[in-house]
C-alpha atoms as a PDB file:
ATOM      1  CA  UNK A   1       9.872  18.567   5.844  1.00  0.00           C
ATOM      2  CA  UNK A   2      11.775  19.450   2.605  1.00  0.00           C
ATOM      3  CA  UNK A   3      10.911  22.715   0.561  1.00  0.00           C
ATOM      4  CA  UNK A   4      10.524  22.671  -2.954  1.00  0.00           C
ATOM      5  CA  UNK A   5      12.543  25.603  -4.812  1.00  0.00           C
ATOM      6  CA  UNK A   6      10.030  27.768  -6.059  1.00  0.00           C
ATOM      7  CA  UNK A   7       8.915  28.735  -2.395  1.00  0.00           C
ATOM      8  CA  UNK A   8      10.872  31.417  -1.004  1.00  0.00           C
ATOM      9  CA  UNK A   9      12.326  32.119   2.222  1.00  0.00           C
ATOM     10  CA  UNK A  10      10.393  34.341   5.268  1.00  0.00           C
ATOM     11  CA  UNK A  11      13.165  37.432   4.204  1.00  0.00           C
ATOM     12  CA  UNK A  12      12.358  37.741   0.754  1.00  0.00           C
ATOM     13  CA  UNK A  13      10.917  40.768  -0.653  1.00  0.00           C
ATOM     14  CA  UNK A  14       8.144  40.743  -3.198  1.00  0.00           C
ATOM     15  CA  UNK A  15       8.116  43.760  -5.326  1.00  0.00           C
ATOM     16  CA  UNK A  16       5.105  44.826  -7.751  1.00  0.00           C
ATOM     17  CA  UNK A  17       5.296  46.538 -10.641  1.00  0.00           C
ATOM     18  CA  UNK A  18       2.367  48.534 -11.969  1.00  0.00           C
ATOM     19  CA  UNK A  19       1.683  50.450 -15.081  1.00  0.00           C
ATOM     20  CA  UNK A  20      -0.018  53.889 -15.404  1.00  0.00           C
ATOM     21  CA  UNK A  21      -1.648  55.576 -18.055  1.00  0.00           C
ATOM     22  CA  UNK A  22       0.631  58.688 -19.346  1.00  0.00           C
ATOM     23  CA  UNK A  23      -1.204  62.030 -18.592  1.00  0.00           C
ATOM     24  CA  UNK A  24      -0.002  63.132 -22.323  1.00  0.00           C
ATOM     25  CA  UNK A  25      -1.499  60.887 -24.891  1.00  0.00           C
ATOM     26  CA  UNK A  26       0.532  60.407 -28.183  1.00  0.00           C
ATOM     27  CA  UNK A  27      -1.961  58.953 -29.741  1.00  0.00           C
ATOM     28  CA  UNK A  28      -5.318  61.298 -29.457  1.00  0.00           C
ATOM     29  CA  UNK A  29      -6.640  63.013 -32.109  1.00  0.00           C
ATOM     30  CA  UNK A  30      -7.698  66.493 -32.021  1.00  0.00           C
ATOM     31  CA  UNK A  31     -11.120  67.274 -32.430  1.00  0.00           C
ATOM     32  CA  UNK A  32     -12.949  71.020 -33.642  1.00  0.00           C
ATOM     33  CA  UNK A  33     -13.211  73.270 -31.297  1.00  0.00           C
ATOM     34  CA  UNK A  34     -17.213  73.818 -31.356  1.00  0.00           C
ATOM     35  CA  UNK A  35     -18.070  77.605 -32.034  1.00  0.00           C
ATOM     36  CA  UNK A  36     -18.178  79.914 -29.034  1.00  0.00           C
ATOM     37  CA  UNK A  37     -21.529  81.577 -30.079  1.00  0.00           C
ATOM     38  CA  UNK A  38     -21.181  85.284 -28.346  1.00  0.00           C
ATOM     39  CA  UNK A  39     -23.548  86.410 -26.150  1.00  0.00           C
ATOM     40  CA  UNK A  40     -26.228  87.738 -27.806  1.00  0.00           C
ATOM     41  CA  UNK A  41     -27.766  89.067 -24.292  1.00  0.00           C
ATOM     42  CA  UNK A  42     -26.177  91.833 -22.571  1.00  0.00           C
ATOM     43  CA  UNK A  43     -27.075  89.863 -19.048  1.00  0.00           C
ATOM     44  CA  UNK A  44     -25.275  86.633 -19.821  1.00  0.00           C
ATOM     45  CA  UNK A  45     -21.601  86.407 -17.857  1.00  0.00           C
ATOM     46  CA  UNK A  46     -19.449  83.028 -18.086  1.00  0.00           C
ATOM     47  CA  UNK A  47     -18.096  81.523 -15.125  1.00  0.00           C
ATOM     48  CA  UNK A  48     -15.255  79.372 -14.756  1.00  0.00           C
ATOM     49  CA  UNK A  49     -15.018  76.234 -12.792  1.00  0.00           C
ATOM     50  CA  UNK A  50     -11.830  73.549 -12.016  1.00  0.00           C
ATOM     51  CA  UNK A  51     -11.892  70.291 -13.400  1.00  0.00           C
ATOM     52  CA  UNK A  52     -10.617  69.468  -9.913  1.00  0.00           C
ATOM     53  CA  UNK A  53     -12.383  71.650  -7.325  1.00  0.00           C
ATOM     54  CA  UNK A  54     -15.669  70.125  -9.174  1.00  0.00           C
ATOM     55  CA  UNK A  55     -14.957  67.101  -8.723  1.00  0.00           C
ATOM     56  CA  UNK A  56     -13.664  67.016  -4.779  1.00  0.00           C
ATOM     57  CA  UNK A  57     -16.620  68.854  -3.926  1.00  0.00           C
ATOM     58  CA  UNK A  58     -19.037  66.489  -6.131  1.00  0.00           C
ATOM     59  CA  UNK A  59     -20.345  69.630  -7.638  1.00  0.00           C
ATOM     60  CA  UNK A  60     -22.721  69.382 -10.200  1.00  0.00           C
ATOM     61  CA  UNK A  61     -24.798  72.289 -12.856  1.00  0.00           C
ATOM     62  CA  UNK A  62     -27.030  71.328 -14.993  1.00  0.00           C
ATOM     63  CA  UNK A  63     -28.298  73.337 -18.236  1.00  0.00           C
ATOM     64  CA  UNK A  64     -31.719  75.586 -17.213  1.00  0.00           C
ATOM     65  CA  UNK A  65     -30.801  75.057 -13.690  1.00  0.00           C
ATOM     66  CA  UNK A  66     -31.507  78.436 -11.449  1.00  0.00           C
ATOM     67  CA  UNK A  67     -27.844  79.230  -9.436  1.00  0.00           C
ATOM     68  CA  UNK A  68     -26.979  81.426  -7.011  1.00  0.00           C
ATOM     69  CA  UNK A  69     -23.639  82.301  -6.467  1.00  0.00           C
ATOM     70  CA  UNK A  70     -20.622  84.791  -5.064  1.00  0.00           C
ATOM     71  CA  UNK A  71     -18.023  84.736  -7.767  1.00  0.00           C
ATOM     72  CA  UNK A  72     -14.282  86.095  -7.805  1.00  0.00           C
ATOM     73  CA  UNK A  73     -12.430  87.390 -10.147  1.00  0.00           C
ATOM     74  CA  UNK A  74     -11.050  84.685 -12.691  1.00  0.00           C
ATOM     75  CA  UNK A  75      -7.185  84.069 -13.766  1.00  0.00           C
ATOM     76  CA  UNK A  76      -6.974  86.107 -16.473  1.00  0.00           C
ATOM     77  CA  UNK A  77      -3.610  84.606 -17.655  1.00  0.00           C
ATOM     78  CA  UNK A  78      -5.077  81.608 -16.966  1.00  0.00           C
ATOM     79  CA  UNK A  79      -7.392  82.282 -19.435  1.00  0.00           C
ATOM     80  CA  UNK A  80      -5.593  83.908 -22.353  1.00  0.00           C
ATOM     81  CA  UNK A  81      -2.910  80.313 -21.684  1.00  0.00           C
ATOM     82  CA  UNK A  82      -5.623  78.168 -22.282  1.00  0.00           C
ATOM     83  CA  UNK A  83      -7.673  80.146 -25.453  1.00  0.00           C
ATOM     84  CA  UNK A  84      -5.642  82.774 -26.917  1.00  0.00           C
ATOM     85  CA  UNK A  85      -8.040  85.339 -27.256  1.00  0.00           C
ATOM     86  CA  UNK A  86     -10.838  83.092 -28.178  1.00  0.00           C
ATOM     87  CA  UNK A  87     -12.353  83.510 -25.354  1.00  0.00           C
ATOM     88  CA  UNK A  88     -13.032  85.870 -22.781  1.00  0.00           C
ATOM     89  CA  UNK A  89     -13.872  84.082 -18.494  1.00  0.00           C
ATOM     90  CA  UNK A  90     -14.597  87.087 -16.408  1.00  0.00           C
ATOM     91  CA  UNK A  91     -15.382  85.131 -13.438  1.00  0.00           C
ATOM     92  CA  UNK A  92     -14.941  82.008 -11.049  1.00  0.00           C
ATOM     93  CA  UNK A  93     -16.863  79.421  -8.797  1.00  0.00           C
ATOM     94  CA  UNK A  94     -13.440  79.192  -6.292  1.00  0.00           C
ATOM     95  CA  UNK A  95     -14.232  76.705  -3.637  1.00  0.00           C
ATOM     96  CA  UNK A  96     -11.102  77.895  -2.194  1.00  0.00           C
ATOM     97  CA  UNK A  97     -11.305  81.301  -2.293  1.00  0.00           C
ATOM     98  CA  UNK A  98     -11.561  82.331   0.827  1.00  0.00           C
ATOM     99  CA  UNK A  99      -8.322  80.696   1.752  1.00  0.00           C
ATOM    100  CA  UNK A 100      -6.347  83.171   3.461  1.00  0.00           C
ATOM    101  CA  UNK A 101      -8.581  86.138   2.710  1.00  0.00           C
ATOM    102  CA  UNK A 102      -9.596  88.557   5.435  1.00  0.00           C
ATOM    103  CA  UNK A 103     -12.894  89.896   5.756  1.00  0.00           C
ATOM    104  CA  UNK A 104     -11.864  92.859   3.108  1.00  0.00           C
ATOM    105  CA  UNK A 105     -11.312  90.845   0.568  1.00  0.00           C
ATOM    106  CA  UNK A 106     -14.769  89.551   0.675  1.00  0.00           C
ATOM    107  CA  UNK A 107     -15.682  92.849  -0.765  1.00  0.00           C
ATOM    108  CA  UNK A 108     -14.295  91.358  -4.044  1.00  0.00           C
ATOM    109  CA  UNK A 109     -16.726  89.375  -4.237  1.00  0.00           C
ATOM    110  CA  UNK A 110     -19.413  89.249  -7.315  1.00  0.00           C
ATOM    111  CA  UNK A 111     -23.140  88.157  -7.001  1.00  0.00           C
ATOM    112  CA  UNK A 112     -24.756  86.158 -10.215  1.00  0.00           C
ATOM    113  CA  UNK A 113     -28.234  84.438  -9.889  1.00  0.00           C
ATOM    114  CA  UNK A 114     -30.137  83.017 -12.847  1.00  0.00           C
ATOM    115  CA  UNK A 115     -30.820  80.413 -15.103  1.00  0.00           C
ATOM    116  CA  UNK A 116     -27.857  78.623 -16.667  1.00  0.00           C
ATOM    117  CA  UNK A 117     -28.024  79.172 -20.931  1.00  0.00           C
ATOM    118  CA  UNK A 118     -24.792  77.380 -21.877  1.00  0.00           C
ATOM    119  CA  UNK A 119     -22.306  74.612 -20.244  1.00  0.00           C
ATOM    120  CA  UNK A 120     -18.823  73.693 -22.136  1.00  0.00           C
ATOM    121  CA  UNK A 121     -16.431  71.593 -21.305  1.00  0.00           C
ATOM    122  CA  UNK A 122     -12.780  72.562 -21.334  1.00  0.00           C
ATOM    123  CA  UNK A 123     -10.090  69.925 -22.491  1.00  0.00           C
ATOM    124  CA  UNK A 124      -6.120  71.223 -23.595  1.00  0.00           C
ATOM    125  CA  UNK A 125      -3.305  68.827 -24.335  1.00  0.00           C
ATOM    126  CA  UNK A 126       0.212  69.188 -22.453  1.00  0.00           C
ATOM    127  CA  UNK A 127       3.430  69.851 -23.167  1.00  0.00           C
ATOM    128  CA  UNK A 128       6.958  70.005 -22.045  1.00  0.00           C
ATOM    129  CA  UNK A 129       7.919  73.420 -20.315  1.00  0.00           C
ATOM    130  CA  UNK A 130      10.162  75.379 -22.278  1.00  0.00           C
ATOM    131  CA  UNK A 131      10.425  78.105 -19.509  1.00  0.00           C
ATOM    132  CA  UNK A 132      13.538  77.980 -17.153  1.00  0.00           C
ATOM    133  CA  UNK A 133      11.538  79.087 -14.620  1.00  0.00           C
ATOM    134  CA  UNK A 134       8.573  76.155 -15.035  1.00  0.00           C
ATOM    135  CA  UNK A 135       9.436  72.581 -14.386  1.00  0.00           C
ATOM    136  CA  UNK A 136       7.214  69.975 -15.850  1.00  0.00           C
ATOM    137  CA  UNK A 137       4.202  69.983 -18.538  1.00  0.00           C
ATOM    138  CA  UNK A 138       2.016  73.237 -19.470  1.00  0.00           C
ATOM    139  CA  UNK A 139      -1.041  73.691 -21.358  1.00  0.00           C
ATOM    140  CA  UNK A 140      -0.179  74.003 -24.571  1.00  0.00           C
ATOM    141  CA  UNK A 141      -0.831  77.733 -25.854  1.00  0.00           C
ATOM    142  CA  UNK A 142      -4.361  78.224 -27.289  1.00  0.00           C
ATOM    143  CA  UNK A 143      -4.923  74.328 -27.212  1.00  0.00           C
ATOM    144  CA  UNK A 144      -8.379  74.637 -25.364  1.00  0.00           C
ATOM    145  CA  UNK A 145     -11.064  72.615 -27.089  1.00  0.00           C
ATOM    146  CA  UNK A 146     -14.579  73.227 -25.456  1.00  0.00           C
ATOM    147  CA  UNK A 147     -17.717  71.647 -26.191  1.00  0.00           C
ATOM    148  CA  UNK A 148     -21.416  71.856 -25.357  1.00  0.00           C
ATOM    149  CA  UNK A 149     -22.626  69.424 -22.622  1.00  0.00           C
ATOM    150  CA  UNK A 150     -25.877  69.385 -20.247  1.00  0.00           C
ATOM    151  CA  UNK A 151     -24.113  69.109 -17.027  1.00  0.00           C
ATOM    152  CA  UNK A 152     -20.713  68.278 -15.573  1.00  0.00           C
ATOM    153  CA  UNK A 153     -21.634  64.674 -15.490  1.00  0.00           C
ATOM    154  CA  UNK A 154     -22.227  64.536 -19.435  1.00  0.00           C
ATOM    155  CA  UNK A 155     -18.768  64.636 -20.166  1.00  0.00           C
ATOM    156  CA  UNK A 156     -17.971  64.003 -24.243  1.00  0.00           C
ATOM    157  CA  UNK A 157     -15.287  62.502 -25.327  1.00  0.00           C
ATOM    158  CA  UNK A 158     -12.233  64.832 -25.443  1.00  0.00           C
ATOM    159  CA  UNK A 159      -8.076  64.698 -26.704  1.00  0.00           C
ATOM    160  CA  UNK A 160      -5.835  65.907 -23.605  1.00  0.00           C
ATOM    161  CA  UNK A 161      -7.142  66.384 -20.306  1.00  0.00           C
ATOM    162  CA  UNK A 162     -10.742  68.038 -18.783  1.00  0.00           C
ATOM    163  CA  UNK A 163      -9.674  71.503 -17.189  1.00  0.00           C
ATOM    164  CA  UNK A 164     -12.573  73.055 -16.417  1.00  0.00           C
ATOM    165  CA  UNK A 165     -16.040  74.419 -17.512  1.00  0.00           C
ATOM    166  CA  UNK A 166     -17.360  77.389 -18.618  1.00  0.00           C
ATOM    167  CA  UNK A 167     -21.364  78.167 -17.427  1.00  0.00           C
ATOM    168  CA  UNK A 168     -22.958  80.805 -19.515  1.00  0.00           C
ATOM    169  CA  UNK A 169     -25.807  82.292 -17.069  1.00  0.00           C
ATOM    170  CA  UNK A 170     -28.217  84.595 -17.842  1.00  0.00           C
ATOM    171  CA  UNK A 171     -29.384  87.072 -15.371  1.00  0.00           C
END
């Protein structure tokens, strides 16, 4: 039997090459930032929530849904990275909070229950490090962009990358 030569032998190697989308797109436009109305109720807090920890765990809140949850303390620097000031996150929905924690540490802990007023979704753009001491891209300063959704799953269209979300609930 004779071969043709476009088949190849048993020993080559077949290599594929893929393409990716960049995780920093040149070409997005940045969109307003939609007003952070402040609470005009002394018993709403905001709650944070990772783009990430959402969706592993498949969470989902919905606007007027009833919650019940044991909060921890949010990432303050964290916070001031991603809005400058803008905005003030006193707490967070940590999935993995309890981590490495001993039973003291539960004491840290902070009870909310009631009806969810307000959901935003948290986008920022990255950027090269300029720290020595941090390899790789950042949030850019201040970039956060938030806007008003109904739940997690009614994402809006959004420059950069989804972050988080920020649940207003009132008590």
């Amino acid at each position: 039997m004779t071969t043709s030569g476009s088949e190849q032998s048993p020993a080559a190697r077949v290599y594929y090459v893929g393409s990716y989308e960049p995780l920093v797109r040149e070409n997005a436009e940045a969109v307003d930032d939609e007003d952070i109305v402040p609470s005009k109720h002394s018993d709403e807090t905001d709650v944070w929530f990772t783009d990430w920890q959402v969706a592993e765990d498949g969470m989902n809140v919905e606007l007027d849904e009833r919650v019940d949850w044991d909060l921890v303390r949010m990432d303050l620097a964290w916070v001031a990275r991603l809005f400058a000031g803008r905005r003030s996150i006193p707490l967070q929905l940590d999935t993995y909070a309890d981590a490495g924690r001993g039973l003291a540490d539960l004491s840290e802990r902070t009870h909310l229950a009631g009806r969810v007023a307000r959901i935003d979704q948290v986008s920022v753009r990255y950027e090269q490090s300029t720290d020595p001491a941090v390899r790789g891209l950042v949030p850019e300063p201040g970039g956060a962009m938030q806007h008003r959704v109904l739940s997690f799953r009614d994402r809006r269209a959004h420059p950069g990358k989804v972050v988080g979300w920020v649940v207003r609930v009132r008590a």
